[in-house]
Protein backbone atom coordinates (compact mmCIF):
# COMPACT_ATOMS: atom_id res chain seq x y z
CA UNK A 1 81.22 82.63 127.31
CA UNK A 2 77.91 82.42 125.11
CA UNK A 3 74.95 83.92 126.56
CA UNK A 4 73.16 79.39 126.41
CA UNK A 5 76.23 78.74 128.34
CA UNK A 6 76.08 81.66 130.36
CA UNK A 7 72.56 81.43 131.92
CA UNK A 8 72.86 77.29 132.67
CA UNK A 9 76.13 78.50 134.96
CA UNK A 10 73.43 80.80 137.03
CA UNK A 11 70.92 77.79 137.10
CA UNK A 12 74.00 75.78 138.63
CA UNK A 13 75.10 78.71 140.82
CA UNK A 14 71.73 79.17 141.81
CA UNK A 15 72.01 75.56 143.38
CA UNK A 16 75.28 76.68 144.71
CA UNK A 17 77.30 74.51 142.34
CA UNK A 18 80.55 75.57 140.83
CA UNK A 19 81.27 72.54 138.57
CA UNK A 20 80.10 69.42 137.47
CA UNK A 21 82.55 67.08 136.20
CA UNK A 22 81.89 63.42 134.67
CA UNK A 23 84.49 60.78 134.87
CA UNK A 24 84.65 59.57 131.18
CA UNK A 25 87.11 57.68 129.57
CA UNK A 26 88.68 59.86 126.48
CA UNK A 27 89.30 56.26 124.49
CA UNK A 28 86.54 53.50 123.55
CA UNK A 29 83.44 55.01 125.55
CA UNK A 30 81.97 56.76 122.54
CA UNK A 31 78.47 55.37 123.07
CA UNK A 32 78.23 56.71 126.73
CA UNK A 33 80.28 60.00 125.54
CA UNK A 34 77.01 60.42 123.28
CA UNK A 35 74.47 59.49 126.34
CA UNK A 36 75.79 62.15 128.47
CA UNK A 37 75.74 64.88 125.84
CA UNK A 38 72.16 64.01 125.18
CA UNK A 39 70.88 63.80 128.84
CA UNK A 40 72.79 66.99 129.87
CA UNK A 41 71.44 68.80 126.99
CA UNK A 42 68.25 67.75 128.03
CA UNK A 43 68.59 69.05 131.12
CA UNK A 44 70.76 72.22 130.36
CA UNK A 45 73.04 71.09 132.38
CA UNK A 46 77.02 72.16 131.78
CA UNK A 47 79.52 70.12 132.49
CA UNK A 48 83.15 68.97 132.20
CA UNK A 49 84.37 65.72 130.84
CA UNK A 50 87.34 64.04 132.84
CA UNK A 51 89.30 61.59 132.66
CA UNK A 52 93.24 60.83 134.07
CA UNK A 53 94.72 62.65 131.14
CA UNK A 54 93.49 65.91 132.44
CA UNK A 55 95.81 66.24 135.70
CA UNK A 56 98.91 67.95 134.99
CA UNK A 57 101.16 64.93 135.72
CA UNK A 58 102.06 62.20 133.72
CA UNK A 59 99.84 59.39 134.11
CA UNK A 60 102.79 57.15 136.07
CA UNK A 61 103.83 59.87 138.29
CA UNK A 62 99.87 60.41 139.02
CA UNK A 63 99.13 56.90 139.70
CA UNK A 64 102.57 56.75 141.62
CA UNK A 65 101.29 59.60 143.79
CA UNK A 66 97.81 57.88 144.55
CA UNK A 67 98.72 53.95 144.65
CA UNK A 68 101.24 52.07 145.72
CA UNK A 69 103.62 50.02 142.88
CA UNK A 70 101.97 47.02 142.58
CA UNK A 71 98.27 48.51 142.09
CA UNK A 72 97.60 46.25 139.35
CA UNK A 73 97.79 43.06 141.07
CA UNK A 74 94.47 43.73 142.69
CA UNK A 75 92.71 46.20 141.00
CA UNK A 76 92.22 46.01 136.60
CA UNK A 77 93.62 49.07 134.53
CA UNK A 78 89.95 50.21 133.99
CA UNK A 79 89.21 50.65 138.27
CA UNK A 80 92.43 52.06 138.62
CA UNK A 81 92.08 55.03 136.22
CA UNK A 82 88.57 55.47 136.63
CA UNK A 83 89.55 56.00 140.65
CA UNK A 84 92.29 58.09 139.38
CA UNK A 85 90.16 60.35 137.43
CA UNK A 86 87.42 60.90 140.56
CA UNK A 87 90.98 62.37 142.33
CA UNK A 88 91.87 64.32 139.20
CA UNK A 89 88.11 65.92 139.90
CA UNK A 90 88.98 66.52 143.61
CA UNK A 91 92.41 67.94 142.56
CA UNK A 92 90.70 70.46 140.36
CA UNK A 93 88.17 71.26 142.82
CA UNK A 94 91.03 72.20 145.53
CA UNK A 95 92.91 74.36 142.71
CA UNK A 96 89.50 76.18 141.80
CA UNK A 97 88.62 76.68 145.40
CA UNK A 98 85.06 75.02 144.39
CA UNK A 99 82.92 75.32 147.45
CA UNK A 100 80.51 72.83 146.02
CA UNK A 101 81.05 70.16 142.67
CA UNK A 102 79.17 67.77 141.40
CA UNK A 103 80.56 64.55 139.79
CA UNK A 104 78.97 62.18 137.46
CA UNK A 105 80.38 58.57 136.40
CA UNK A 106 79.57 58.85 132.37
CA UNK A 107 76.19 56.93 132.85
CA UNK A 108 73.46 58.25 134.74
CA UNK A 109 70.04 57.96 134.28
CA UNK A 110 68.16 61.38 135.98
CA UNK A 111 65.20 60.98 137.85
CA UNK A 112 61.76 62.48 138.35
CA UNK A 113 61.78 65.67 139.24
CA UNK A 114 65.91 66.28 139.48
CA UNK A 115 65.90 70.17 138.93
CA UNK A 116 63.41 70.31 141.95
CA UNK A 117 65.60 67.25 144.15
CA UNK A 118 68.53 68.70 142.87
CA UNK A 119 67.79 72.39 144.62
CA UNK A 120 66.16 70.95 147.51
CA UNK A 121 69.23 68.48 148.16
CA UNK A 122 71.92 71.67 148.03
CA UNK A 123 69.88 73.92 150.43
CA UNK A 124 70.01 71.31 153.12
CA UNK A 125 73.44 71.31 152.38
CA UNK A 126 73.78 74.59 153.23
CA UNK A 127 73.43 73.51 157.01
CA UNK A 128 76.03 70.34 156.96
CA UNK A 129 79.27 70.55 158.76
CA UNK A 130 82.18 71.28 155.68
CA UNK A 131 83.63 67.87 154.82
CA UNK A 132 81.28 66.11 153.22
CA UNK A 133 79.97 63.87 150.28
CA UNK A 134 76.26 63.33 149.28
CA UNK A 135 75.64 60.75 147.49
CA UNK A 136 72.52 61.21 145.05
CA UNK A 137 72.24 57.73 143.67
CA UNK A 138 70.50 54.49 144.24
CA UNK A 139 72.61 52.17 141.99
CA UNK A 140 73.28 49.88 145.41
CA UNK A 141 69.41 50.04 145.95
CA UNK A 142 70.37 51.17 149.45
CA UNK A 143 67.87 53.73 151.14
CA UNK A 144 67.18 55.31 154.57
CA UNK A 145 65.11 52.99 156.99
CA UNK A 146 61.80 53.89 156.92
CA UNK A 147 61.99 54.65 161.06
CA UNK A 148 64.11 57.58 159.80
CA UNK A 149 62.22 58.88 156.69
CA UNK A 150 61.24 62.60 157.90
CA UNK A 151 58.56 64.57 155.81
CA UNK A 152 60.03 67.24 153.50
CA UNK A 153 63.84 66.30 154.14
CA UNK A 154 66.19 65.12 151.52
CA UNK A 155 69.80 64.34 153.54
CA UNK A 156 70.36 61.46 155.96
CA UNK A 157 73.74 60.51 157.20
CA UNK A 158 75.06 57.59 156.27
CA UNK A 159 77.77 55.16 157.53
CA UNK A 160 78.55 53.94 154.28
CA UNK A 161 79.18 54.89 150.46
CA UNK A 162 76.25 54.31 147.94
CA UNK A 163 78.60 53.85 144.86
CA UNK A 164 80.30 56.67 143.05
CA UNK A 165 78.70 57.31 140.24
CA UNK A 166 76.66 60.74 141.25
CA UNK A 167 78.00 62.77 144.39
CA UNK A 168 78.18 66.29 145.92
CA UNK A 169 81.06 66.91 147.48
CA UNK A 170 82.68 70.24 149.28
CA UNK A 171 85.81 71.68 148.93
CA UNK A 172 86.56 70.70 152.94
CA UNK A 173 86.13 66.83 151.71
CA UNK A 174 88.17 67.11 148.43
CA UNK A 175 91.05 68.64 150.76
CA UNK A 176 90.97 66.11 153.28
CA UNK A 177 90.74 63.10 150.80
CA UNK A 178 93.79 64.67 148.95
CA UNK A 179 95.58 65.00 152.46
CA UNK A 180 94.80 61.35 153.49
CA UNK A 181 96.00 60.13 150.15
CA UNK A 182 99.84 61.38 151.62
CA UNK A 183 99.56 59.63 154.33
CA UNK A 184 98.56 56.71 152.63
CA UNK A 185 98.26 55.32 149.32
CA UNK A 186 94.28 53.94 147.78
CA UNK A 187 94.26 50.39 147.59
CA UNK A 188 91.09 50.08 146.19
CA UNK A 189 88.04 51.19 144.01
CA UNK A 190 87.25 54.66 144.34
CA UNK A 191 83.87 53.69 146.11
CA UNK A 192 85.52 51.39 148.94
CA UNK A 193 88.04 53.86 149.19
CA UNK A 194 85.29 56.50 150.13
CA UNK A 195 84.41 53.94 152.86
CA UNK A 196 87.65 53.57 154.22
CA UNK A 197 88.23 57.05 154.65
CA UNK A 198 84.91 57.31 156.31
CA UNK A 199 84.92 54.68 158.89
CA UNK A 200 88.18 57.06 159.56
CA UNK A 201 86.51 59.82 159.81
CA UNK A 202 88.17 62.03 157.12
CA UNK A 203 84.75 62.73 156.07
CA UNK A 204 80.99 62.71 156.40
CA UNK A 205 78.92 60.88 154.37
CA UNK A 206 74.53 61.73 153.10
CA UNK A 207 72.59 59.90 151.32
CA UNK A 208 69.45 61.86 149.50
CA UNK A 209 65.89 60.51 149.70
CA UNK A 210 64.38 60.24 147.47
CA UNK A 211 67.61 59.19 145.01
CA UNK A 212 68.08 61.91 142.00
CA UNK A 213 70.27 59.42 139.82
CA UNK A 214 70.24 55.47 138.60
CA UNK A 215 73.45 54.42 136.76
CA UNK A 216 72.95 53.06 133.66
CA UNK A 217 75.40 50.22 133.32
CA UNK A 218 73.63 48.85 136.43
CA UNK A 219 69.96 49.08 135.59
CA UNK A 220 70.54 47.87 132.21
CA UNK A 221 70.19 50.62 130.04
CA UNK A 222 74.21 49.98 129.09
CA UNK A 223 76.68 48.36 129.38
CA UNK A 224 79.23 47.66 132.31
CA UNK A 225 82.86 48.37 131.53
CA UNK A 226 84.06 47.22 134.51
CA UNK A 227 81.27 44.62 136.00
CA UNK A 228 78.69 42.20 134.66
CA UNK A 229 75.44 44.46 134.31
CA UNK A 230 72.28 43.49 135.95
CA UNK A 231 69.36 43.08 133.05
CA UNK A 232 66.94 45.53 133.31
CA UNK A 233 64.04 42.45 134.90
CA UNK A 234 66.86 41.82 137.63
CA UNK A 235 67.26 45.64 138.50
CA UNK A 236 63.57 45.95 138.75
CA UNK A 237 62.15 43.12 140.55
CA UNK A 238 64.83 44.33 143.32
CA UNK A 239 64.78 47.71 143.01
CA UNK A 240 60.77 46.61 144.24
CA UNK A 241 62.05 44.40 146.86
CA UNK A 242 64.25 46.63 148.37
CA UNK A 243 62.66 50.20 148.49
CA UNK A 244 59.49 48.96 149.69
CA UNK A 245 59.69 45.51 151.73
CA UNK A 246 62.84 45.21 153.32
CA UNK A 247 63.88 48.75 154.29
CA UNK A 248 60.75 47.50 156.56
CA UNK A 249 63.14 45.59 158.46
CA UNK A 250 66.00 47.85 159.18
């Protein structure tokens, strides 16, 4: 390993990170394969692309594994294998023993101050029960009610999935979402599917606040390959709306 390479591993194991992955598609993506080099040079960041093609099985045995048959009458090739690749990451993460990873979709947009967030988010992770996901993002424009905003804390539970686009997640979790999966197949985006399996309790869910992470195909910066993009007007006007009026009301 070089000696660049080297010391950004000890920034990320200073965090307590062991990986970070990003869900990219290998084919067609080159414009957001060229945004996340950028960005994570710019943030020394090092990371690992992946997509389906990197589990060991062929892709119709791994899809076979994770969905049921007829998959593709509900969900479009593009969900499907970007879902498949965020279980390729946990896969990994279980073979690697990886008490902590960190998992990109291949468009984020990083926030002010994410070294600082970042470090602050991982040492209240430090206290969580094992089993859990923290999601970093505010692509939903979801956020903590402002009854439970504490000073100086980052981590709030959370009943519900923010997207998947920018998540911790523990090795406990990645075990247990594995171990549901042979019980019973996904039947939906990777996202809902994080909801199902926590309204079942398989694990627990944070949300950080502040937010360390926008994705880019949904504040306009690019392109959606799988949904119509919001322009970037749309994003703003209620990105304003909902962080500061009605979070008054939950």
């Amino acid at each position: 390993m070089c000696v660049k390479k080297f010391l950004k591993k000890l920034m990320l194991n200073k965090f307590g990170i062991d990986e970070v992955f990003v869900i990219h598609a290998r084919h067609g993506s080159e414009q957001r394969e060229r945004w996340v080099k950028e960005l994570f040079k710019q943030y020394d960041i090092p990371f690992q692309f992946i997509s389906e093609e990197d589990s060991v099985l062929p892709l119709e045995e791994l899809s076979t594994n994770y969905f049921p048959p007829n998959i593709r009458e509900t969900l479009s090739k593009g969900v499907v294998l970007c879902t498949l690749s965020h279980f390729v990451c946990y896969e990994k993460i279980v073979k690697q023993q990886n008490a902590l990873t960190l998992i990109f979709e291949d468009d984020p947009c990083f926030l002010k101050d994410f070294h600082k967030r970042l470090e602050r988010v991982t040492t209240e992770a430090k206290n969580l029960k094992k089993g859990f996901i923290i999601s970093l993002e505010r692509t939903t424009l979801q956020f903590p009610s402002w009854k439970k905003i504490r000073k100086g804390q980052y981590l709030y539970e959370a009943q519900k999935s923010r997207c998947a686009g920018a998540y911790l997640v523990d090795l406990n979790a990645a075990s247990m979402m594995l171990e549901s999966l042979k019980k019973e197949k996904c039947l939906k985006a990777i996202d809902i599917w994080h909801n199902i399996i926590l309204q079942k309790g398989t694990i627990n869910m944070y949300w950080s606040h502040p937010p360390l992470v926008e994705q880019a195909s949904h504040n306009g910066k690019l392109h959606s390959q799988i949904q119509q993009s919001r322009s970037r007007f749309q994003w703003l006007v209620q990105k304003f709306y909902k962080m500061y009026i009605l979070r008054w009301f939950r």
